[in-house]
Protein backbone atom coordinates (compact mmCIF):
# COMPACT_ATOMS: atom_id res chain seq x y z
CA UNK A 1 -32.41 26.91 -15.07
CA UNK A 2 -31.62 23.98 -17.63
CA UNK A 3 -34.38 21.00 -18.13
CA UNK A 4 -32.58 17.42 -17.99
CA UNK A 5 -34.64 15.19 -18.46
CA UNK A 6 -38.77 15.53 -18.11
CA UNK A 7 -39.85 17.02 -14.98
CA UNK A 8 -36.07 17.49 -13.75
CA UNK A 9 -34.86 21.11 -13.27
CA UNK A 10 -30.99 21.31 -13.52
CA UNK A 11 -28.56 24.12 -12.14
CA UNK A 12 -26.37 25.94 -14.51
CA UNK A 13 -22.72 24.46 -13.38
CA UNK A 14 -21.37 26.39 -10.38
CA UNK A 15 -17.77 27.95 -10.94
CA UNK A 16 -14.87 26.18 -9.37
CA UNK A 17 -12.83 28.40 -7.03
CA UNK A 18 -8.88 28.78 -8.40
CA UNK A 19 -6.67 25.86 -7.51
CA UNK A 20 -4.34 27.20 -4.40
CA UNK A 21 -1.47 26.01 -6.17
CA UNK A 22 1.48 27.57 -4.10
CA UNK A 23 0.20 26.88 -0.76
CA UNK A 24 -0.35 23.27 -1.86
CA UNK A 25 2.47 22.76 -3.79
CA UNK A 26 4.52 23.92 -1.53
CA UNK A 27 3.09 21.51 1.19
CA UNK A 28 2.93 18.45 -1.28
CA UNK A 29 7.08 19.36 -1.66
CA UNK A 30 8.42 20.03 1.15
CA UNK A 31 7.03 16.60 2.34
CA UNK A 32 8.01 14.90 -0.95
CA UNK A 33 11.21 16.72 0.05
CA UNK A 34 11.30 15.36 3.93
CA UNK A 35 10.76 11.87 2.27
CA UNK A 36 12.93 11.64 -0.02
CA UNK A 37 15.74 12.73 2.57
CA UNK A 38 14.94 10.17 4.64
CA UNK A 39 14.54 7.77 2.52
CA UNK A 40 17.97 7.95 1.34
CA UNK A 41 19.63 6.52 4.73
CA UNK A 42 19.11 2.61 6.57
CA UNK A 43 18.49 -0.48 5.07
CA UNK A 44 15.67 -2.03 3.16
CA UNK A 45 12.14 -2.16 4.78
CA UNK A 46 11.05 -6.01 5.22
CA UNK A 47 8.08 -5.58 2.18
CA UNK A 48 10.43 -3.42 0.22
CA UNK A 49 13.51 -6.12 -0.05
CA UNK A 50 11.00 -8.28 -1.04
CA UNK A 51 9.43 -5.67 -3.48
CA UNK A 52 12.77 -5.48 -5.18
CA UNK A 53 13.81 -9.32 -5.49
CA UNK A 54 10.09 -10.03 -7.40
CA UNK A 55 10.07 -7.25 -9.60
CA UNK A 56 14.11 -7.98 -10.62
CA UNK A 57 14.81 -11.80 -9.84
CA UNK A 58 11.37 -13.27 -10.25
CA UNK A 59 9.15 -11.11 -12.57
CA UNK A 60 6.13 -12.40 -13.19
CA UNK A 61 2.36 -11.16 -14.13
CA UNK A 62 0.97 -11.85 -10.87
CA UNK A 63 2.20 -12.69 -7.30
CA UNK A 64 0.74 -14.86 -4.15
CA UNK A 65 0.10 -11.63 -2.01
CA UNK A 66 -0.31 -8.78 -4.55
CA UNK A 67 -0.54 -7.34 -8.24
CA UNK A 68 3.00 -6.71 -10.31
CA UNK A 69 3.08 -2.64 -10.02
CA UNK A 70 5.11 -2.39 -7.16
CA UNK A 71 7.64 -4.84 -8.06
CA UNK A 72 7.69 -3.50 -11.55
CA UNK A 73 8.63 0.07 -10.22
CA UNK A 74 11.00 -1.34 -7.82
CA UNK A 75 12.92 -3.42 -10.69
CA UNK A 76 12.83 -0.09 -12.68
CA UNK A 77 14.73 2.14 -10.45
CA UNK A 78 17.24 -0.51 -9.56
CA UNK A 79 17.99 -0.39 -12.94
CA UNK A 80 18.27 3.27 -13.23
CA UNK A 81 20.10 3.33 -10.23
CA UNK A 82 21.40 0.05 -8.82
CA UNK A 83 22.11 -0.16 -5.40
CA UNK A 84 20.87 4.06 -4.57
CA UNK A 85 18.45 4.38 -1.84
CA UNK A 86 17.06 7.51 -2.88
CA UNK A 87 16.75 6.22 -6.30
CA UNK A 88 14.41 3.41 -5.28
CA UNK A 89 12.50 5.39 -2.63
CA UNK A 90 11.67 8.45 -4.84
CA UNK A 91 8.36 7.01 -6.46
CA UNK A 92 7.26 6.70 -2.86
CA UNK A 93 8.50 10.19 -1.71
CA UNK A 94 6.39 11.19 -4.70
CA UNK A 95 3.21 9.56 -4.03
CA UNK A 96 3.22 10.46 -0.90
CA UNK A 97 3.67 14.53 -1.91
CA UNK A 98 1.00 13.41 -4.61
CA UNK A 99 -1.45 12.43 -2.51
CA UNK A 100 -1.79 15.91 -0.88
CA UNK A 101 -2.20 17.50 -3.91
CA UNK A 102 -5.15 15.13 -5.24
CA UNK A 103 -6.89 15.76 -1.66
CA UNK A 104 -6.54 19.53 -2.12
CA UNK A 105 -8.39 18.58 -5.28
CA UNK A 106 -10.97 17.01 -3.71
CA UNK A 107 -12.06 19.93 -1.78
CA UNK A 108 -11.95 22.02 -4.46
CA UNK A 109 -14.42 19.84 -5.86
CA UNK A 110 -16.72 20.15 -3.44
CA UNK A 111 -16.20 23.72 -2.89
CA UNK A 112 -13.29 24.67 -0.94
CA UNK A 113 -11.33 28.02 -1.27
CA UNK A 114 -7.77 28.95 -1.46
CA UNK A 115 -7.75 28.58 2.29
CA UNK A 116 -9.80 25.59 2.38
CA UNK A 117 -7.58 23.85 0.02
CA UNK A 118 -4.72 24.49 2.18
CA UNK A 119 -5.97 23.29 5.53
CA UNK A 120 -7.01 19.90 3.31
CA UNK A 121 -3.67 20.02 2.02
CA UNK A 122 -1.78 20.13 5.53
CA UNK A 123 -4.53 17.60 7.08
CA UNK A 124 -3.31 15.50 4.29
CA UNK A 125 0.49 15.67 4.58
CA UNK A 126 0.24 15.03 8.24
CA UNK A 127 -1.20 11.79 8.07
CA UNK A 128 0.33 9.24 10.87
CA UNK A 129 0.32 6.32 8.47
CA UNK A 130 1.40 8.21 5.47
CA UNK A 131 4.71 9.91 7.21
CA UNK A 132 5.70 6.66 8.74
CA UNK A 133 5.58 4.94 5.53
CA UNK A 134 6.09 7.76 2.94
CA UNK A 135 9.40 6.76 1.75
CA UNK A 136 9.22 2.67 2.00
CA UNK A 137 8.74 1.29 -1.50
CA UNK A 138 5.39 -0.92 -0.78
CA UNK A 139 2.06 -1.07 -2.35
CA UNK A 140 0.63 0.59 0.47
CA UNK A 141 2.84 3.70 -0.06
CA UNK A 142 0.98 4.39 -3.26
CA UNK A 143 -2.29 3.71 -2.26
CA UNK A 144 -3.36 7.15 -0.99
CA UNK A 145 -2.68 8.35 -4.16
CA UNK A 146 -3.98 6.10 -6.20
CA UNK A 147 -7.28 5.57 -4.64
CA UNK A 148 -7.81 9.52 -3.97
CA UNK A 149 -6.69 9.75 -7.90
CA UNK A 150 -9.76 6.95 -8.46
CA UNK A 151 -12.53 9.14 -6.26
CA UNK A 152 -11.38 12.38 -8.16
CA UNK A 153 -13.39 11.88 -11.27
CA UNK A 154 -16.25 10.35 -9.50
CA UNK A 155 -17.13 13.48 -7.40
CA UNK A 156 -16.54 15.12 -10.12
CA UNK A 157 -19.25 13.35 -12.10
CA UNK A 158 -21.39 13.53 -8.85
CA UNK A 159 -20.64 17.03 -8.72
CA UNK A 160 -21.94 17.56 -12.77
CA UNK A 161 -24.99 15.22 -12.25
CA UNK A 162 -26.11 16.81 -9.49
CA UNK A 163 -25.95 20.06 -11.13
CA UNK A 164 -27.57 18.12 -14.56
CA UNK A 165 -24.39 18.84 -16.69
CA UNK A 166 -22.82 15.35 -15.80
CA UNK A 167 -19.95 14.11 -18.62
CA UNK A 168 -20.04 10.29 -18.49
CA UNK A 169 -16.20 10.40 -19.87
CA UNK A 170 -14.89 10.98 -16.15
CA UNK A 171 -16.32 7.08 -15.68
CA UNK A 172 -14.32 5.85 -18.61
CA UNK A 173 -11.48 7.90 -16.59
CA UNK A 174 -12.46 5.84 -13.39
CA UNK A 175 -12.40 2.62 -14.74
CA UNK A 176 -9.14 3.09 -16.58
CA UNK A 177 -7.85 4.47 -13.01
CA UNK A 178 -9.27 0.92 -11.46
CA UNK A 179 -7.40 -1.19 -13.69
CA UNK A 180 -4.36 0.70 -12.42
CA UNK A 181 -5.72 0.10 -9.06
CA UNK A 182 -6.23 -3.61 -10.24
CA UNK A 183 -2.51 -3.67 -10.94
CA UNK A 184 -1.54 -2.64 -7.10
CA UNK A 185 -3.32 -4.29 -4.72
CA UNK A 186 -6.95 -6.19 -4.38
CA UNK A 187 -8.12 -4.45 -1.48
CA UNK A 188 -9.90 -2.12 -4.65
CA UNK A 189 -12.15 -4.72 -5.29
CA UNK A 190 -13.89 -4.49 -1.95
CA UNK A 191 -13.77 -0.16 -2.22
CA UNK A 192 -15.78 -0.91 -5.48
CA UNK A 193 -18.04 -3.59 -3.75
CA UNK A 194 -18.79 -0.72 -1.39
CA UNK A 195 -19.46 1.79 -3.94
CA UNK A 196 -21.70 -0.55 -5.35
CA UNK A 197 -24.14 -0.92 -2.35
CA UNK A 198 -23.63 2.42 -1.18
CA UNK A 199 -25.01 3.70 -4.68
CA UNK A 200 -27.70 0.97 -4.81
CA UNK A 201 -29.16 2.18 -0.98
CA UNK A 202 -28.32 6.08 -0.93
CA UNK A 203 -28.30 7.11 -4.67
CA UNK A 204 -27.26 8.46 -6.82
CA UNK A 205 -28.71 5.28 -8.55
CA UNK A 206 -28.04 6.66 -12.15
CA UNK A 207 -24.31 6.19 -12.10
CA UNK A 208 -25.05 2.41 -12.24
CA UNK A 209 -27.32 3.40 -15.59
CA UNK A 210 -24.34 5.22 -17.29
CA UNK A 211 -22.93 2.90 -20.27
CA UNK A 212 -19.96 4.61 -19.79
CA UNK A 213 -19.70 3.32 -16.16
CA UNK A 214 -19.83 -0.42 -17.13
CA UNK A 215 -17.35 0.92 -20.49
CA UNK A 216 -15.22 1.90 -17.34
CA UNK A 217 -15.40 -1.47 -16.12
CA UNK A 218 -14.29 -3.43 -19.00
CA UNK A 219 -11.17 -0.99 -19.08
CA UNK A 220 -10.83 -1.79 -15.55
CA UNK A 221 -10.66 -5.15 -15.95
CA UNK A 222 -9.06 -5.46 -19.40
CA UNK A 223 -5.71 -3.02 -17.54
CA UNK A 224 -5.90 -5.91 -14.21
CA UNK A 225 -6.05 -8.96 -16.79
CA UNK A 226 -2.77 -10.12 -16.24
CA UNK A 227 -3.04 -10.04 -12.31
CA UNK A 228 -6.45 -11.99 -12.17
CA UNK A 229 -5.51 -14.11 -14.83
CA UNK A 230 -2.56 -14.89 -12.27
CA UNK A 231 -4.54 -15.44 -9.55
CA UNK A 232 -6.89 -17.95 -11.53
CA UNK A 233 -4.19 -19.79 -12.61
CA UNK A 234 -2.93 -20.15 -9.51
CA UNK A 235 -5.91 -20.99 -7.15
CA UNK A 236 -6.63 -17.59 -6.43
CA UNK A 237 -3.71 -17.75 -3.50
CA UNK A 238 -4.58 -14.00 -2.50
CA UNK A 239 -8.07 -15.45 -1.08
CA UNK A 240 -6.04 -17.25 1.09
CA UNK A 241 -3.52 -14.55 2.72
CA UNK A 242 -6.93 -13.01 4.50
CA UNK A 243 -6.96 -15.54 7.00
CA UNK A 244 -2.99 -15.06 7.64
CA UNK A 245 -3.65 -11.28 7.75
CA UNK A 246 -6.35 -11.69 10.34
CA UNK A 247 -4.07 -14.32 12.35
CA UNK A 248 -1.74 -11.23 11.97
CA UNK A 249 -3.96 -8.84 13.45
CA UNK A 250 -3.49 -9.06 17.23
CA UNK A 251 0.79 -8.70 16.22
CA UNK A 252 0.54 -5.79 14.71
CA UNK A 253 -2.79 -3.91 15.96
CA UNK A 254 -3.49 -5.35 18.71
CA UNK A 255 -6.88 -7.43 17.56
CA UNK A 256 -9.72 -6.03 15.90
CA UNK A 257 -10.48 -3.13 18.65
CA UNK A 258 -7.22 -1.92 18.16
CA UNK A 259 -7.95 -1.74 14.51
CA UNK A 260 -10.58 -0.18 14.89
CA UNK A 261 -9.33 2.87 16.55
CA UNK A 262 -6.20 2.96 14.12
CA UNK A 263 -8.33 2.61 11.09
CA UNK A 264 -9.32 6.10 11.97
CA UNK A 265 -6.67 7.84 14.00
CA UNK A 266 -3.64 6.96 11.20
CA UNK A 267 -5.44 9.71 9.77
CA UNK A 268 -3.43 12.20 12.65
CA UNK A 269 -4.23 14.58 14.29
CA UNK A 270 -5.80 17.39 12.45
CA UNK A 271 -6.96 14.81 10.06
CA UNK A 272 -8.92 12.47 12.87
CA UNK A 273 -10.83 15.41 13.44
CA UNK A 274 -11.36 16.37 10.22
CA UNK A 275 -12.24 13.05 9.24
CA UNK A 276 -14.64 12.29 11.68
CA UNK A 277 -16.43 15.33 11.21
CA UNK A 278 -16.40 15.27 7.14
CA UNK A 279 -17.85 11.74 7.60
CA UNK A 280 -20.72 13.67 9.85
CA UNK A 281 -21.19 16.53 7.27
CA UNK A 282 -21.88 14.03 4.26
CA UNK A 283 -24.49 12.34 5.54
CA UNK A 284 -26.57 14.89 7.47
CA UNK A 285 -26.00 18.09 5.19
CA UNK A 286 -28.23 18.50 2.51
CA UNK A 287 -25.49 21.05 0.34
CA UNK A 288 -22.89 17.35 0.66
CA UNK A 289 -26.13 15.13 -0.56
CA UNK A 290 -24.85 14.37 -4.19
CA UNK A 291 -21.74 12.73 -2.00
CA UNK A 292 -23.39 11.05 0.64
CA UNK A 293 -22.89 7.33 -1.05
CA UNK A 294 -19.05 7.88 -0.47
CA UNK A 295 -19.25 8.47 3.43
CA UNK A 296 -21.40 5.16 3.46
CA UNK A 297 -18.96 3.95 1.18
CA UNK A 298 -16.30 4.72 4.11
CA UNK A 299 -17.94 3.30 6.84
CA UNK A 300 -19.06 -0.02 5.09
CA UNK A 301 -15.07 -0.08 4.49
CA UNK A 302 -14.55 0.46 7.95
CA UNK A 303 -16.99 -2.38 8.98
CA UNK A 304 -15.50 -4.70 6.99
CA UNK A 305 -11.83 -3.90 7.98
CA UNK A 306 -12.72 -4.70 11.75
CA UNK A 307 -15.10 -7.60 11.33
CA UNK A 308 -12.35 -9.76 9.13
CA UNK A 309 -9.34 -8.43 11.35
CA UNK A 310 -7.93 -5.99 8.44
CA UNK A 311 -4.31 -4.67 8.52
CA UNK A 312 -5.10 -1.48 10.57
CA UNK A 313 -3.92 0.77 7.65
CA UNK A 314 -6.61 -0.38 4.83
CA UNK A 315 -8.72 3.00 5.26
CA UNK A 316 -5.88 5.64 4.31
CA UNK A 317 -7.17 5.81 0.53
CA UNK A 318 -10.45 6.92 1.81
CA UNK A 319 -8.99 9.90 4.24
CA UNK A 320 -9.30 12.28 1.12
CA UNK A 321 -12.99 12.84 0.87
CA UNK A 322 -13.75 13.16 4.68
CA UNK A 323 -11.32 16.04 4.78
CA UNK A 324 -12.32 17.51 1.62
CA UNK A 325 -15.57 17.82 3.13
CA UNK A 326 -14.68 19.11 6.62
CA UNK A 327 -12.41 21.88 5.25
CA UNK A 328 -16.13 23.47 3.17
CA UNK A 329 -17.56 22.83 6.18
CA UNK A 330 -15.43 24.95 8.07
CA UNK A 331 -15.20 27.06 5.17
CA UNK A 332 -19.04 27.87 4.58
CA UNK A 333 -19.28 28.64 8.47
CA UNK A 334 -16.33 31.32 8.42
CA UNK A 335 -18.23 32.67 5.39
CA UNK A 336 -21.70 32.40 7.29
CA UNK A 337 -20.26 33.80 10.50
CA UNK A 338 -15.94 34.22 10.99
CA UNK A 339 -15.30 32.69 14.17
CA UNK A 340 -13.71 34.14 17.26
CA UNK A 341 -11.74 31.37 18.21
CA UNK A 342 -9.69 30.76 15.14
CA UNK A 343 -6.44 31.30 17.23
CA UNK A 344 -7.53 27.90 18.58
CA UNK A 345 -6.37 25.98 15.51
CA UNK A 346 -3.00 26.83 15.55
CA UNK A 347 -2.10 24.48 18.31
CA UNK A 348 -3.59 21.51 16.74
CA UNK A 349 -1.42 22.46 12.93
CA UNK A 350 1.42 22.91 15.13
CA UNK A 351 0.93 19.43 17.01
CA UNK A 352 -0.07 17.56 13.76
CA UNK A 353 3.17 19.17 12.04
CA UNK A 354 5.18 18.19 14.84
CA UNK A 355 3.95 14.51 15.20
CA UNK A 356 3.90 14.14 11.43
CA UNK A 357 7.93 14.57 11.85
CA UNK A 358 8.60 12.40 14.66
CA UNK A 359 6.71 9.83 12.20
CA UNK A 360 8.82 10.35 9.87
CA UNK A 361 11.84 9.97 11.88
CA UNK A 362 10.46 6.98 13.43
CA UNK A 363 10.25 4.98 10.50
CA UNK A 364 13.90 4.66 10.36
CA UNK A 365 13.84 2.78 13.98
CA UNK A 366 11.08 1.00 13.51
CA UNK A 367 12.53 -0.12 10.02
CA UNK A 368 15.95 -1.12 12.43
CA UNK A 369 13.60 -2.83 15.20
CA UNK A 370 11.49 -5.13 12.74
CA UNK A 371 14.18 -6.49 10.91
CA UNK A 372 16.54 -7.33 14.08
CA UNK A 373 13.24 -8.53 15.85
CA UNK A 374 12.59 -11.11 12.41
CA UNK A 375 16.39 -12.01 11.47
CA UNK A 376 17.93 -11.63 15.18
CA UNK A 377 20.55 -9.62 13.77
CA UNK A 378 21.36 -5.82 14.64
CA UNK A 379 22.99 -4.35 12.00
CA UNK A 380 22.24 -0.92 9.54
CA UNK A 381 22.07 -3.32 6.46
CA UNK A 382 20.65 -6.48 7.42
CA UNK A 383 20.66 -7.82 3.88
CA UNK A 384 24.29 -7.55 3.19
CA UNK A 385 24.90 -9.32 6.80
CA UNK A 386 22.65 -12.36 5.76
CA UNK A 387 23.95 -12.41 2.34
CA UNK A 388 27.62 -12.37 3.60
CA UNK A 389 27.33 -15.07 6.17
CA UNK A 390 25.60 -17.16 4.11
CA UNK A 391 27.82 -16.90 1.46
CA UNK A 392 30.81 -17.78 3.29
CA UNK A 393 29.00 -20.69 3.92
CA UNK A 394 28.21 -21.63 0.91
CA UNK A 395 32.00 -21.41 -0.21
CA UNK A 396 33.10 -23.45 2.15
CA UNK A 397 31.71 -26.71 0.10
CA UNK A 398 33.88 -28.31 -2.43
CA UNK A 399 33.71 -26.47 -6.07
CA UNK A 400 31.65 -29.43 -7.48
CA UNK A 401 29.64 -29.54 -4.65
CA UNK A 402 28.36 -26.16 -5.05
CA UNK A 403 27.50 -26.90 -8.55
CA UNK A 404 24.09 -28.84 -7.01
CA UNK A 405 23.66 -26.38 -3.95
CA UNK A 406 20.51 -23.81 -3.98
CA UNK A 407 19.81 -21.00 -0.96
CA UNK A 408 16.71 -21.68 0.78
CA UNK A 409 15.45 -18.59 3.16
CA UNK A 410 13.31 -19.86 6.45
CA UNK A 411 11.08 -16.33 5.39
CA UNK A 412 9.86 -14.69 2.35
CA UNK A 413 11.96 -11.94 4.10
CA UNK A 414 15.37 -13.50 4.58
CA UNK A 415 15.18 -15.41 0.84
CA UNK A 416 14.50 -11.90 -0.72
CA UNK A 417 17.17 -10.43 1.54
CA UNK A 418 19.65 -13.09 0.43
CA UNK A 419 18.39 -12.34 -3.42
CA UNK A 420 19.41 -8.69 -3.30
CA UNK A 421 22.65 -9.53 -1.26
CA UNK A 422 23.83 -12.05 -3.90
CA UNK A 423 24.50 -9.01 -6.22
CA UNK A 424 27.79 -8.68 -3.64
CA UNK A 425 28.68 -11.54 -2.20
CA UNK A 426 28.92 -15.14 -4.36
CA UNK A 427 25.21 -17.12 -3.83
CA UNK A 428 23.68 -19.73 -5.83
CA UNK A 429 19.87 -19.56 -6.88
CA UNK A 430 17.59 -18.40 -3.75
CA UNK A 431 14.63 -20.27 -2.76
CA UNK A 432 12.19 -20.03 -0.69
CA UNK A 433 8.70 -22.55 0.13
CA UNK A 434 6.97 -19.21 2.44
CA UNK A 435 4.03 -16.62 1.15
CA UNK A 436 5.23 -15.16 -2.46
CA UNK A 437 8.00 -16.94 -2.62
CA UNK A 438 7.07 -20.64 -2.24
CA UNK A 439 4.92 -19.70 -5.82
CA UNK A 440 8.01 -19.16 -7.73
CA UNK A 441 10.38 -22.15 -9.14
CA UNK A 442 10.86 -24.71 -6.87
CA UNK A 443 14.78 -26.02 -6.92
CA UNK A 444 15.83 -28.63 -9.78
CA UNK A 445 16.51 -32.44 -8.95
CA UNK A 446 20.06 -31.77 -9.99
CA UNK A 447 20.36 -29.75 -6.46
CA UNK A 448 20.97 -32.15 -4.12
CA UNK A 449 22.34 -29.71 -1.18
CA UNK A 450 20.91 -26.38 0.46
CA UNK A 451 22.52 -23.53 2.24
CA UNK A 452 19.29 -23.29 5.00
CA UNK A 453 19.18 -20.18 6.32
CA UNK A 454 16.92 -20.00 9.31
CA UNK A 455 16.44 -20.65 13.18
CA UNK A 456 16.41 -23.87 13.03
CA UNK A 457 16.16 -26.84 9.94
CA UNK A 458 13.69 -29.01 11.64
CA UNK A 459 11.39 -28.83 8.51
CA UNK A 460 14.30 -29.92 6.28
CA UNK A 461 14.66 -33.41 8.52
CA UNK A 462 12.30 -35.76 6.43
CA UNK A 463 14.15 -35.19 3.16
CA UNK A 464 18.04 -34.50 4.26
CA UNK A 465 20.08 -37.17 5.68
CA UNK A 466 22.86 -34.83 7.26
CA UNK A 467 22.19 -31.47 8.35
CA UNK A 468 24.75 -29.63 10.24
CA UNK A 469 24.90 -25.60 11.24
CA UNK A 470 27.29 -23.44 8.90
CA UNK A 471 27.81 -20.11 10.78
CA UNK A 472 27.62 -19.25 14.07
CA UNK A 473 25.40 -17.64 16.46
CA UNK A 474 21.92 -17.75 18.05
CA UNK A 475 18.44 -17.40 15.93
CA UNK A 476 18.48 -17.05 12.60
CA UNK A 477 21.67 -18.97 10.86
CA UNK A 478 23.18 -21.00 7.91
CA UNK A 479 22.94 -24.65 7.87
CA UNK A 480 24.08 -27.47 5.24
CA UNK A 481 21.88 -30.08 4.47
CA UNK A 482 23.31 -33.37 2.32
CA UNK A 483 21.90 -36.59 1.65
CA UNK A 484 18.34 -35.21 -0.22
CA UNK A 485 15.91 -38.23 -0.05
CA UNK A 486 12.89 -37.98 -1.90
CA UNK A 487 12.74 -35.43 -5.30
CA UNK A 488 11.85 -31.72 -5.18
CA UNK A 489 8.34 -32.35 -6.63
CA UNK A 490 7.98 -34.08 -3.83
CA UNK A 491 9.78 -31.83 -1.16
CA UNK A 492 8.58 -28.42 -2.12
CA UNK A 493 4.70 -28.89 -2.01
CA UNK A 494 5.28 -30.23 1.14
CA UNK A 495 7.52 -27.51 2.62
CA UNK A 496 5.32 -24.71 0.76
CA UNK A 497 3.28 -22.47 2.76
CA UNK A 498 1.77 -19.35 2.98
């Protein structure tokens, strides 16, 4: 035994078991693999399109309904690669294999074997959420791995101070992996807010003592800078998308009981068990009492999620530590006392497996169905069908005349659709006055016609004289509006909206 500090016995630091690096490896790429595959086929994802027109036709520090990283990394691979699918989905196919291996690190943190590693591993990779998603370049793609990269060092360091050998570097580590955080989506801010009060009413109340901690936090902020500085500069618009999210809720989760459940079962199904039963584990066993401020830490998450009508997928960063723990649990009773009824698992790996790769294939329809349900059109690329019609459109004016016509999309989603298309068929500048885009430059007073492309140009009215349909069809279409009446200063705040 070590002494600490006075009166305080310490533990000499237990060994870590070896890394099961094949068996998780091997998991983390074959679904990097699966991913990647599919991710290579179909059209642009509605977030994605609009992903890729930020980051390359409006780059910018900070944006209405998220931090610059994703659009950054979508711009990049573009340019590696224009126009490649597989190109532009690979950081997500890797994230998503990433992920698995940073949870297999988890429960070797807390314990786990070669064998418990695995099982974390595969509860990991066949995450409902995860697979459906794992190749669509959005910031919620990368936020398993990224906030499972953020807990790492912190069980770590709970793992050390509990054992009185704690090295206060891993919470420099943390806060420089927060500012990364910072940089890819705000929902961080409220894991850290949880952290907070979790530490403050379960311990371990040092952490919030360590120098290095609130070191940690100035690197945090210091690496998010340009975001918040955004924000502030711009009324702090993200504030405002939580009451559109919660308006969103009953569309896509059916309300807040539906997000409830979904909170918890996107972790699938080996890892809803696993989940539910690490979360039990952590704060009842006395061995998982150095981590017990993360499992409140969960469930304060989960609270808040439901109560303010949360997308239902806002918990997937916190899967990690649950199923570390479960997997030592179910390691340090085979150890105690191997179980009779192991057979019994085998089922549930081979249904999890099984629905993890109907997820995957899913996403591709669902991809299809949400785009044809939000631009009426049916078509494996979307963008290039909106881009094409609304070009022709735009063609059809007199040369000089399209010298003071701009593109205004209805959506966020059809304006970044017509961005990327313009790369193949002729377009003038896109605009757009909804979410994200509505915060980037509003058209000049030289323009003085618009290419509308939407289901109708009702909100166009009070400021055009003539407006008149361009292409044909039902839903979503061109229209030509002449005759502008008041200036754009004027126009765009007024058509602007989140």
């Amino acid at each position: 035994m070590l002494i600490d500090e006075p009166g305080t016995r310490r533990r000499t630091q237990r060994t870590l078991h070896p890394l099961a690096k094949w068996p998780v490896l091997g998991i983390a790429g074959v679904l990097t693999l699966a991913h990647a595959i599919a991710g290579a086929f179909g059209d642009y994802w509605i977030d994605e399109v609009y992903m890729l027109a930020a980051g390359k036709y409006h780059p910018n520090w900070g944006y209405v309904d998220q931090p610059p990283l994703t659009p950054v990394i979508a711009a990049a691979m573009d340019f590696i690669a224009p126009d490649s699918m597989f190109v532009l989905r690979l950081p997500a196919a890797l994230a998503t294999g990433g992920a698995v291996v940073l949870i297999a690190l988890l429960a070797r943190e807390l314990g786990a074997d070669r064998r418990a590693q695995t099982i974390a591993a595969f509860a990991g990779a066949t995450g409902l959420w995860s697979n459906l998603i794992g190749h669509w370049l959005a910031p919620y793609t990368f936020e398993p791995l990224l906030w499972t990269a953020l807990l790492l060092p912190l069980v770590r360091w709970l793992r050390q101070h509990a054992q009185g050998v704690a090295d206060d570097r891993l919470l420099l580590v943390f806060g420089a992996l927060l500012g990364i955080n910072l940089q890819l989506k705000f929902q961080v801010v409220i894991l850290c807010a949880a952290l907070l009060i979790s530490a403050l009413a379960v311990g371990p109340r040092a952490v919030l003592t360590r120098p290095m901690l609130w070191a940690g936090a100035g690197i945090a902020l210091l690496i998010g800078s340009p975001a918040l500085i955004w924000q502030a500069l711009n009324g702090w618009p993200q504030l405002a998308m939580s009451s559109i999210v919660a308006q969103e809720s009953p569309m896509l989760s059916g309300g807040r009981g539906g997000t409830a459940v979904q909170l918890v079962v996107y972790a699938g199904v080996l890892g809803t068990a696993l989940v539910l039963a690490g979360l039990w584990l952590l704060l009842s066993r006395s061995w998982l009492r150095p981590y017990r401020m993360l499992a409140v830490t969960a469930i304060l998450l989960w609270v808040f999620f439901v109560v303010t009508a949360g997308r239902p997928y806002y918990l997937i960063g916190m899967y990690g530590l649950p199923i570390a723990a479960a997997t030592v649990g179910l390691q340090r009773r085979r150890e105690a006392k191997p179980p009779g009824w192991g057979w019994a698992a085998w089922p549930v790996y081979a249904i999890s497996l099984v629905t993890a790769g109907m997820l995957i294939y899913a996403g591709g329809s669902i991809n299809r169905e949400f785009s044809a349900a939000i631009t009426r059109i049916d078509s494996d690329r979307v963008s290039d069908r909106i881009a094409q019609d609304v070009s022709g459109a735009y063609l059809s004016l007199p040369a000089e005349q399209r010298t003071r016509t701009a593109v205004i999309g209805e959506s966020y989603v059809s304006a970044a659709m017509l961005d990327v298309g313009s790369e193949h068929h002729p377009l003038p500048e896109v605009f757009s006055p909804h979410r994200g885009y509505g915060y980037f430059d509003a058209p000049s007073d030289e323009i003085d016609t618009i290419v509308y492309y939407g289901r109708d140009a009702e909100e166009l009215r009070p400021y055009f004289t003539d407006i008149r349909p361009a292409t044909p069809g039902e839903g979503l279409k061109g229209w030509i509006a002449t005759g502008k009446t008041q200036p754009w200063s004027t126009i765009w705040p007024a058509l602007r909206s989140l």
